[in-house]
C-alpha atoms as a PDB file:
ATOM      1  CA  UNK A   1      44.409 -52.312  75.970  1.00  0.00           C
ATOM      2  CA  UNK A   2      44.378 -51.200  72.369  1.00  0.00           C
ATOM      3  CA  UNK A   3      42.916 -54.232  70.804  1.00  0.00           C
ATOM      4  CA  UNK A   4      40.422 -53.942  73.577  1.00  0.00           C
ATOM      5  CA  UNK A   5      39.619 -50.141  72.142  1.00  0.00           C
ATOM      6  CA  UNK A   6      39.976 -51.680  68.678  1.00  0.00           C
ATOM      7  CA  UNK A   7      36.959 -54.140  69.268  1.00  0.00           C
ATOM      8  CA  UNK A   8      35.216 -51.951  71.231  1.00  0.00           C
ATOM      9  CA  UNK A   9      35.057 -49.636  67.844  1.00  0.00           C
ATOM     10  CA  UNK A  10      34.583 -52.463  65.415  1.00  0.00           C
ATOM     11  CA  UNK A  11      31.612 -53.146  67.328  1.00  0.00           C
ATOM     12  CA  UNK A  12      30.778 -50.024  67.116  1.00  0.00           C
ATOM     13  CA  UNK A  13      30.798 -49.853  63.762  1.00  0.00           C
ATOM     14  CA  UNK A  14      29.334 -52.545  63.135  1.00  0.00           C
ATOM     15  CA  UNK A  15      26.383 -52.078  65.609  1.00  0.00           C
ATOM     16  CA  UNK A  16      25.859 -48.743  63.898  1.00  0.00           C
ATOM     17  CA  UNK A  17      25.747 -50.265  60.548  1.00  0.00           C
ATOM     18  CA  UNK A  18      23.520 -52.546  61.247  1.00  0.00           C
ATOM     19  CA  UNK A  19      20.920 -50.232  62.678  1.00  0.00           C
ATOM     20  CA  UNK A  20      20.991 -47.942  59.666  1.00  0.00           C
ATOM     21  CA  UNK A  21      20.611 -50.685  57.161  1.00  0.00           C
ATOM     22  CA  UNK A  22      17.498 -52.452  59.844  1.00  0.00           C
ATOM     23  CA  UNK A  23      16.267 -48.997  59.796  1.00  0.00           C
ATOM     24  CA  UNK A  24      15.963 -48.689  55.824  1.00  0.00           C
ATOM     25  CA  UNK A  25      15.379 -52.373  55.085  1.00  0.00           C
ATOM     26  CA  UNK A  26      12.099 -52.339  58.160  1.00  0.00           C
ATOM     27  CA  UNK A  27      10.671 -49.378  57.225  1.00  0.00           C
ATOM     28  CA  UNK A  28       6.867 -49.573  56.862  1.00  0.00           C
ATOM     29  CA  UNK A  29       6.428 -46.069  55.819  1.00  0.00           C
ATOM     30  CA  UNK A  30       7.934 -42.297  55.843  1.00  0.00           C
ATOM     31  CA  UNK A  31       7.626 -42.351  59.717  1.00  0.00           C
ATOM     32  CA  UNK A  32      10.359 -44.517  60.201  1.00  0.00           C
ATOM     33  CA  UNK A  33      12.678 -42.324  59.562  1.00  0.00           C
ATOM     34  CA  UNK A  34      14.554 -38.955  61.446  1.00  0.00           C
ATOM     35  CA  UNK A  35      16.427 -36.631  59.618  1.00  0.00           C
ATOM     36  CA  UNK A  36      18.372 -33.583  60.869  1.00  0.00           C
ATOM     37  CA  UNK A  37      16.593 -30.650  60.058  1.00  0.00           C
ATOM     38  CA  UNK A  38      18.635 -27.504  57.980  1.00  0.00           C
ATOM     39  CA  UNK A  39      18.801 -26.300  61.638  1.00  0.00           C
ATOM     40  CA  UNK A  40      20.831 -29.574  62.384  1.00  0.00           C
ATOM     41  CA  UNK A  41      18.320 -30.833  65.170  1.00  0.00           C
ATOM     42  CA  UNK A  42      16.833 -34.140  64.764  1.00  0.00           C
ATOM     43  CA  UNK A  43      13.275 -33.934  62.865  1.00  0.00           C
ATOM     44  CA  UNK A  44      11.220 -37.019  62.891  1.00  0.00           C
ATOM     45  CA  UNK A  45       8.815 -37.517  59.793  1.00  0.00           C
ATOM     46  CA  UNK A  46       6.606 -39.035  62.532  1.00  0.00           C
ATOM     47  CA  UNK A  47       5.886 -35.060  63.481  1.00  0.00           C
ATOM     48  CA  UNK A  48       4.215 -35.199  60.259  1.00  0.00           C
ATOM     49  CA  UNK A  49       1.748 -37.870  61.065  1.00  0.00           C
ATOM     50  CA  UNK A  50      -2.113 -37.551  59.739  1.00  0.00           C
ATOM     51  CA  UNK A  51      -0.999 -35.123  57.385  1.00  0.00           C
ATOM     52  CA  UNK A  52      -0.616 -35.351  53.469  1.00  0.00           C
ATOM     53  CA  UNK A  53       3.339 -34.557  52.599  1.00  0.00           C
ATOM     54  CA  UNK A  54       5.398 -33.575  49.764  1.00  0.00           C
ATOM     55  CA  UNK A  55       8.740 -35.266  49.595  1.00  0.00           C
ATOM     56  CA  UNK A  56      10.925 -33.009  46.911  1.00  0.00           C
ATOM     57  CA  UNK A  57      14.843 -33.331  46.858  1.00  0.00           C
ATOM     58  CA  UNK A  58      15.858 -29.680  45.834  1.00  0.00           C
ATOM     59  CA  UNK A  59      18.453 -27.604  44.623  1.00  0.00           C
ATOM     60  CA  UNK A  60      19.647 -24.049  44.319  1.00  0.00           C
ATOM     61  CA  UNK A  61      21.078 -24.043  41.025  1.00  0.00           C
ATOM     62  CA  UNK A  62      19.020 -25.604  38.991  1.00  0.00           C
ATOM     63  CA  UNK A  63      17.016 -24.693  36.029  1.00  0.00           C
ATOM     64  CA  UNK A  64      14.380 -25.990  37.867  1.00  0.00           C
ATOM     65  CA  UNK A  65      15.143 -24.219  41.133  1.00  0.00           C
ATOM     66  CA  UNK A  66      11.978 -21.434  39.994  1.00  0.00           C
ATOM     67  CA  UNK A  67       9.739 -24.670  41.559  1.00  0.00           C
ATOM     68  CA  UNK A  68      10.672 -23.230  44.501  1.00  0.00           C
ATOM     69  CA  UNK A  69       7.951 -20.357  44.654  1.00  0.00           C
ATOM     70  CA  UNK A  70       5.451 -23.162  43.252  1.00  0.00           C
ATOM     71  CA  UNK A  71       5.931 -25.311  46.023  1.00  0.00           C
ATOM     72  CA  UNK A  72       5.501 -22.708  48.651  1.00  0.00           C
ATOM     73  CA  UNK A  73       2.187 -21.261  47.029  1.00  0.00           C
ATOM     74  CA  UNK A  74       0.728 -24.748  47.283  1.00  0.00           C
ATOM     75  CA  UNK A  75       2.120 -25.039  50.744  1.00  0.00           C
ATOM     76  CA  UNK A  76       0.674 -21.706  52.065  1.00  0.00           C
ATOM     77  CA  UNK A  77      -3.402 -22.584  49.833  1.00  0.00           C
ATOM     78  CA  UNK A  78      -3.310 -25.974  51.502  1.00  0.00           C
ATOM     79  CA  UNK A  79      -1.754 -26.110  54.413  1.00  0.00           C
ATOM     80  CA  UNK A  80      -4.577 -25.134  56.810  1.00  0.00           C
ATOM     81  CA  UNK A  81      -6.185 -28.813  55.892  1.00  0.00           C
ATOM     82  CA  UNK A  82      -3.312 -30.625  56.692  1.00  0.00           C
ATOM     83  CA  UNK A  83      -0.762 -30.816  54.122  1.00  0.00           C
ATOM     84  CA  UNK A  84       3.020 -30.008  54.608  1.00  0.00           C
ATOM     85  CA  UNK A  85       5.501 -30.213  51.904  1.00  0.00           C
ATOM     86  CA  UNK A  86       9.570 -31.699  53.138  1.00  0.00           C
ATOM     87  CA  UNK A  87      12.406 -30.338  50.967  1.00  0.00           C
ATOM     88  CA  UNK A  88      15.675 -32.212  50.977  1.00  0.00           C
ATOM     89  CA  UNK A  89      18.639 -30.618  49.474  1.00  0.00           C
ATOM     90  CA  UNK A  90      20.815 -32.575  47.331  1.00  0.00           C
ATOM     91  CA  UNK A  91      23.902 -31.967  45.215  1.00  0.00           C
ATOM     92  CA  UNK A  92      23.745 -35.098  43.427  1.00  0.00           C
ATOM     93  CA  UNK A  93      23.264 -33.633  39.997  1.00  0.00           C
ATOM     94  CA  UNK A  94      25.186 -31.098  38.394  1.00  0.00           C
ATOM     95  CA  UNK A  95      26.822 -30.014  42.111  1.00  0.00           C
ATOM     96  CA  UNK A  96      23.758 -27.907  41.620  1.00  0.00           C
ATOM     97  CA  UNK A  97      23.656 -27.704  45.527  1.00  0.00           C
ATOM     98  CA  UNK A  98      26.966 -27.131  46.441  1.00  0.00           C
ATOM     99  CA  UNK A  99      26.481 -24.105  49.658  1.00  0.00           C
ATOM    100  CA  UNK A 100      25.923 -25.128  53.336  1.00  0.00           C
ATOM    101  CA  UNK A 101      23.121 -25.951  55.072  1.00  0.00           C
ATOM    102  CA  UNK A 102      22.767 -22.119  56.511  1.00  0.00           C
ATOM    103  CA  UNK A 103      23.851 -21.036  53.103  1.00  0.00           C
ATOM    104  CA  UNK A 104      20.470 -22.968  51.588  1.00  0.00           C
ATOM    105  CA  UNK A 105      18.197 -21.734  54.135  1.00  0.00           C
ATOM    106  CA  UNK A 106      19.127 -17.761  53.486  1.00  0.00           C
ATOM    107  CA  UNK A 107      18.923 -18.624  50.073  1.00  0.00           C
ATOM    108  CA  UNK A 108      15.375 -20.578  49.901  1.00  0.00           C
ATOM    109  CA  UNK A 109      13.971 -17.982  52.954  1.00  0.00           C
ATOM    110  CA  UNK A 110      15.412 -14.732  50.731  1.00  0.00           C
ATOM    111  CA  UNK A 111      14.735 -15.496  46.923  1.00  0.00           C
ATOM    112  CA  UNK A 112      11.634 -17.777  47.383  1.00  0.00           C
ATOM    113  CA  UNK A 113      10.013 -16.957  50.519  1.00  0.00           C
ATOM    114  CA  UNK A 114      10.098 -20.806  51.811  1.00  0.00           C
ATOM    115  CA  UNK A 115       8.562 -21.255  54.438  1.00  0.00           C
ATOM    116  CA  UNK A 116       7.820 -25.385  54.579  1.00  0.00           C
ATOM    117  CA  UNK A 117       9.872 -27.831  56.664  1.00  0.00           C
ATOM    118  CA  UNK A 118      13.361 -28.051  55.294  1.00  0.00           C
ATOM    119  CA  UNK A 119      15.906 -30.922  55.789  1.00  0.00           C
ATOM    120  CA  UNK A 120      19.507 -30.451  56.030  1.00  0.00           C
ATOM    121  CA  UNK A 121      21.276 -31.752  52.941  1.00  0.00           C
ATOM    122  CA  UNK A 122      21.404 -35.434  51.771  1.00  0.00           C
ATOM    123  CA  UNK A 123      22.275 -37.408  48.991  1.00  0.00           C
ATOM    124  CA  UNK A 124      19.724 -39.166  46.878  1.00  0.00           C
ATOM    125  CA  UNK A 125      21.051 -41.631  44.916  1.00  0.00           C
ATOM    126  CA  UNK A 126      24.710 -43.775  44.961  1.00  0.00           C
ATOM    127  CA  UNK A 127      26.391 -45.475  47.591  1.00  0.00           C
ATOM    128  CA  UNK A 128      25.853 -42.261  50.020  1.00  0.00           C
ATOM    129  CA  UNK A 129      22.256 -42.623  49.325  1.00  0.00           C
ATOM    130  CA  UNK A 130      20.280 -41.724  52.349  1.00  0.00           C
ATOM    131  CA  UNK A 131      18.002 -44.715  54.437  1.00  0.00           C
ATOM    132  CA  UNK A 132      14.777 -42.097  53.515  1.00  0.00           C
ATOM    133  CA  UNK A 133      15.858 -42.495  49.949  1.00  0.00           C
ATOM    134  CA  UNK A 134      16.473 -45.877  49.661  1.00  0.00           C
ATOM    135  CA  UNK A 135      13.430 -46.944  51.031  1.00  0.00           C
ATOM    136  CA  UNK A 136      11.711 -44.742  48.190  1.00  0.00           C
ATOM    137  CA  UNK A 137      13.580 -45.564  45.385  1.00  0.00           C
ATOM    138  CA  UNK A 138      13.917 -49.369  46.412  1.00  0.00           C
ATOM    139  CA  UNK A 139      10.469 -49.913  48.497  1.00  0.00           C
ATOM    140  CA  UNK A 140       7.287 -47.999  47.887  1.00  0.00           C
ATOM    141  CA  UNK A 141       5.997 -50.413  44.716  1.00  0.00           C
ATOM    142  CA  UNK A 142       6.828 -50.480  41.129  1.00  0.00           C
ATOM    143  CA  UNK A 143       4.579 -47.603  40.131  1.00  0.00           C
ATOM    144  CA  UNK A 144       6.566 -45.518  42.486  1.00  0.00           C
ATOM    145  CA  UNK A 145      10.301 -46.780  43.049  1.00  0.00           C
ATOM    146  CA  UNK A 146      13.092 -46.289  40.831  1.00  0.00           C
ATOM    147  CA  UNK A 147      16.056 -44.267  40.703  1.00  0.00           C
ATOM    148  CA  UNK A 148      16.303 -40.369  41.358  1.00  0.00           C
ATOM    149  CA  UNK A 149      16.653 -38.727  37.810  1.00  0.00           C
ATOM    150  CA  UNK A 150      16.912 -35.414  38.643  1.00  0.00           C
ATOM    151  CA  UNK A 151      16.531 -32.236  41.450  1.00  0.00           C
ATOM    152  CA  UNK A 152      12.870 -31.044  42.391  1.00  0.00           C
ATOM    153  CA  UNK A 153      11.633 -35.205  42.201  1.00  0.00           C
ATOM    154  CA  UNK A 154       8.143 -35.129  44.448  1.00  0.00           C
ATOM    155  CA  UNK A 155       6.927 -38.043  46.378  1.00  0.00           C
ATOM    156  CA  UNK A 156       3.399 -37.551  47.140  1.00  0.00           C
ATOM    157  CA  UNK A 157       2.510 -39.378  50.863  1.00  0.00           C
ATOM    158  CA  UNK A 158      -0.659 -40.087  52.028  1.00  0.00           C
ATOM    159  CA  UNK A 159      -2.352 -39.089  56.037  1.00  0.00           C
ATOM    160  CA  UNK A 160      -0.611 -42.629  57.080  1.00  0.00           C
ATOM    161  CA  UNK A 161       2.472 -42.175  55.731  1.00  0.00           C
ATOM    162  CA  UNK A 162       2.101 -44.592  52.547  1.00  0.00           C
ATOM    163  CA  UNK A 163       3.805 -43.090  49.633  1.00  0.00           C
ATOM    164  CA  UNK A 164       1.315 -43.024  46.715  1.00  0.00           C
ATOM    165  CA  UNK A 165       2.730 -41.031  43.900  1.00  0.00           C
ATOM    166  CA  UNK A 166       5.523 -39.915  42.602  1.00  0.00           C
ATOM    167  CA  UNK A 167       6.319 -36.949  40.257  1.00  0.00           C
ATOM    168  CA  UNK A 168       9.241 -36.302  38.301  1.00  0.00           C
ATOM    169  CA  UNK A 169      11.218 -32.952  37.935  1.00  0.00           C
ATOM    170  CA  UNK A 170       9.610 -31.823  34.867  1.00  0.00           C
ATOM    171  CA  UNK A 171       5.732 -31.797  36.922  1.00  0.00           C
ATOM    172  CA  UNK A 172       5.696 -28.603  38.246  1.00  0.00           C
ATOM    173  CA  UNK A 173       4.277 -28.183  41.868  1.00  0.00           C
ATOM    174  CA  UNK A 174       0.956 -26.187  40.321  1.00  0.00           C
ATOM    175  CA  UNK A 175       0.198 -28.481  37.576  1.00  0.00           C
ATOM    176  CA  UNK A 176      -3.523 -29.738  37.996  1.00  0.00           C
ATOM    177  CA  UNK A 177      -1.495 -33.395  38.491  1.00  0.00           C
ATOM    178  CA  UNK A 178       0.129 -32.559  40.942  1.00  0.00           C
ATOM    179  CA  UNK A 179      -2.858 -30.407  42.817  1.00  0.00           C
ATOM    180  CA  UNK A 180      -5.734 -32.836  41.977  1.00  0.00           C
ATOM    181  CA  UNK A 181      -3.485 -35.522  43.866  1.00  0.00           C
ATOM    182  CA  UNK A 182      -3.250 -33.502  46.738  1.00  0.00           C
ATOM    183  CA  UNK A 183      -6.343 -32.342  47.007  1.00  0.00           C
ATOM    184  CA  UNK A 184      -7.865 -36.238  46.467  1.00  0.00           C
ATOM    185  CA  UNK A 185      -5.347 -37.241  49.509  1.00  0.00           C
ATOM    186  CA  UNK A 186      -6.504 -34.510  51.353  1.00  0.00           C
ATOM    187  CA  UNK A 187     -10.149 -35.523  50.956  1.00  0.00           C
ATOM    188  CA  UNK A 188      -9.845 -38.974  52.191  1.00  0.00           C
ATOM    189  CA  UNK A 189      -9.824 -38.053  56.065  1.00  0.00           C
END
């Protein structure tokens, strides 16, 4: 009886393995993938579909943490045509995200106002490294893919779910970069 049990959790395992890694190594796009949300219920980035998102892995202690307001001013201007911005908290630098899920969210909702689509916390880079970040550091093109340097990294995505630019911490959310890209994705209908 226990070796059946044992088996019957190796293949478990190994089934669930296997479906994560299919999941990251098939992905065609952001849509592939569901992530809980800082709620803890499952949110698919297909919800997001024919819109123009804003991938940003974010923190609470960083000195780059002021983005914060940034991002949800450029939320709130362009929202109405169909852009949505995705934050992803991540303490991989600095433990510069160290509280809870329900910690972050009082946090981001009381200093910052945010009120954009939040993800419950992941990791970005290492051997933890979520399937969502693996397939954009490891899939979306030269141009775009690469390692995470830092908190507050933006992935811009286009209305089909094609990842087509990529910011790094030190573009702020209201630089005319960062705008004029949105603004050109959200022209092409």
């Amino acid at each position: 009886m226990k070796s059946v049990r044992n088996r019957s959790v190796h293949a478990s395992l190994v089934l669930g393995l296997v479906i994560v890694m299919a999941g990251s190594a098939l992905a065609a796009n952001i849509y592939d993938f569901t992530l809980p949300s800082i709620d803890g219920k499952p949110m698919p980035l297909a919800d997001f579909k024919g819109k123009v998102v804003l991938v940003v892995n974010v923190a609470s202690r960083c000195g780059y943490t002021p983005q914060y307001s940034a991002l949800e001013s450029l939320y709130e201007k362009y929202k109405g045509q169909g852009f949505v911005i995705v934050g992803f908290p991540a303490n991989n630098f600095g433990a510069q995200e160290p509280g809870t899920n329900e910690e972050i969210k009082t946090f981001c909702s009381r200093k910052y106002n945010v009120t954009f689509p939040m993800y419950g916390k992941v990791s970005v880079k290492g051997d933890d490294q979520t399937p969502l970040y693996q397939y954009l550091t490891k899939q979306t093109g030269p141009s775009i893919a690469g390692d995470i340097k830092w908190n507050f990294t933006k992935f811009l995505v286009d209305r089909n779910g094609n990842v087509v630019q990529r910011f790094e911490s030190a573009v702020t959310p209201d630089s005319t970069e960062v705008v004029s890209a949105v603004e050109k994705q959200l022209s092409q209908k």
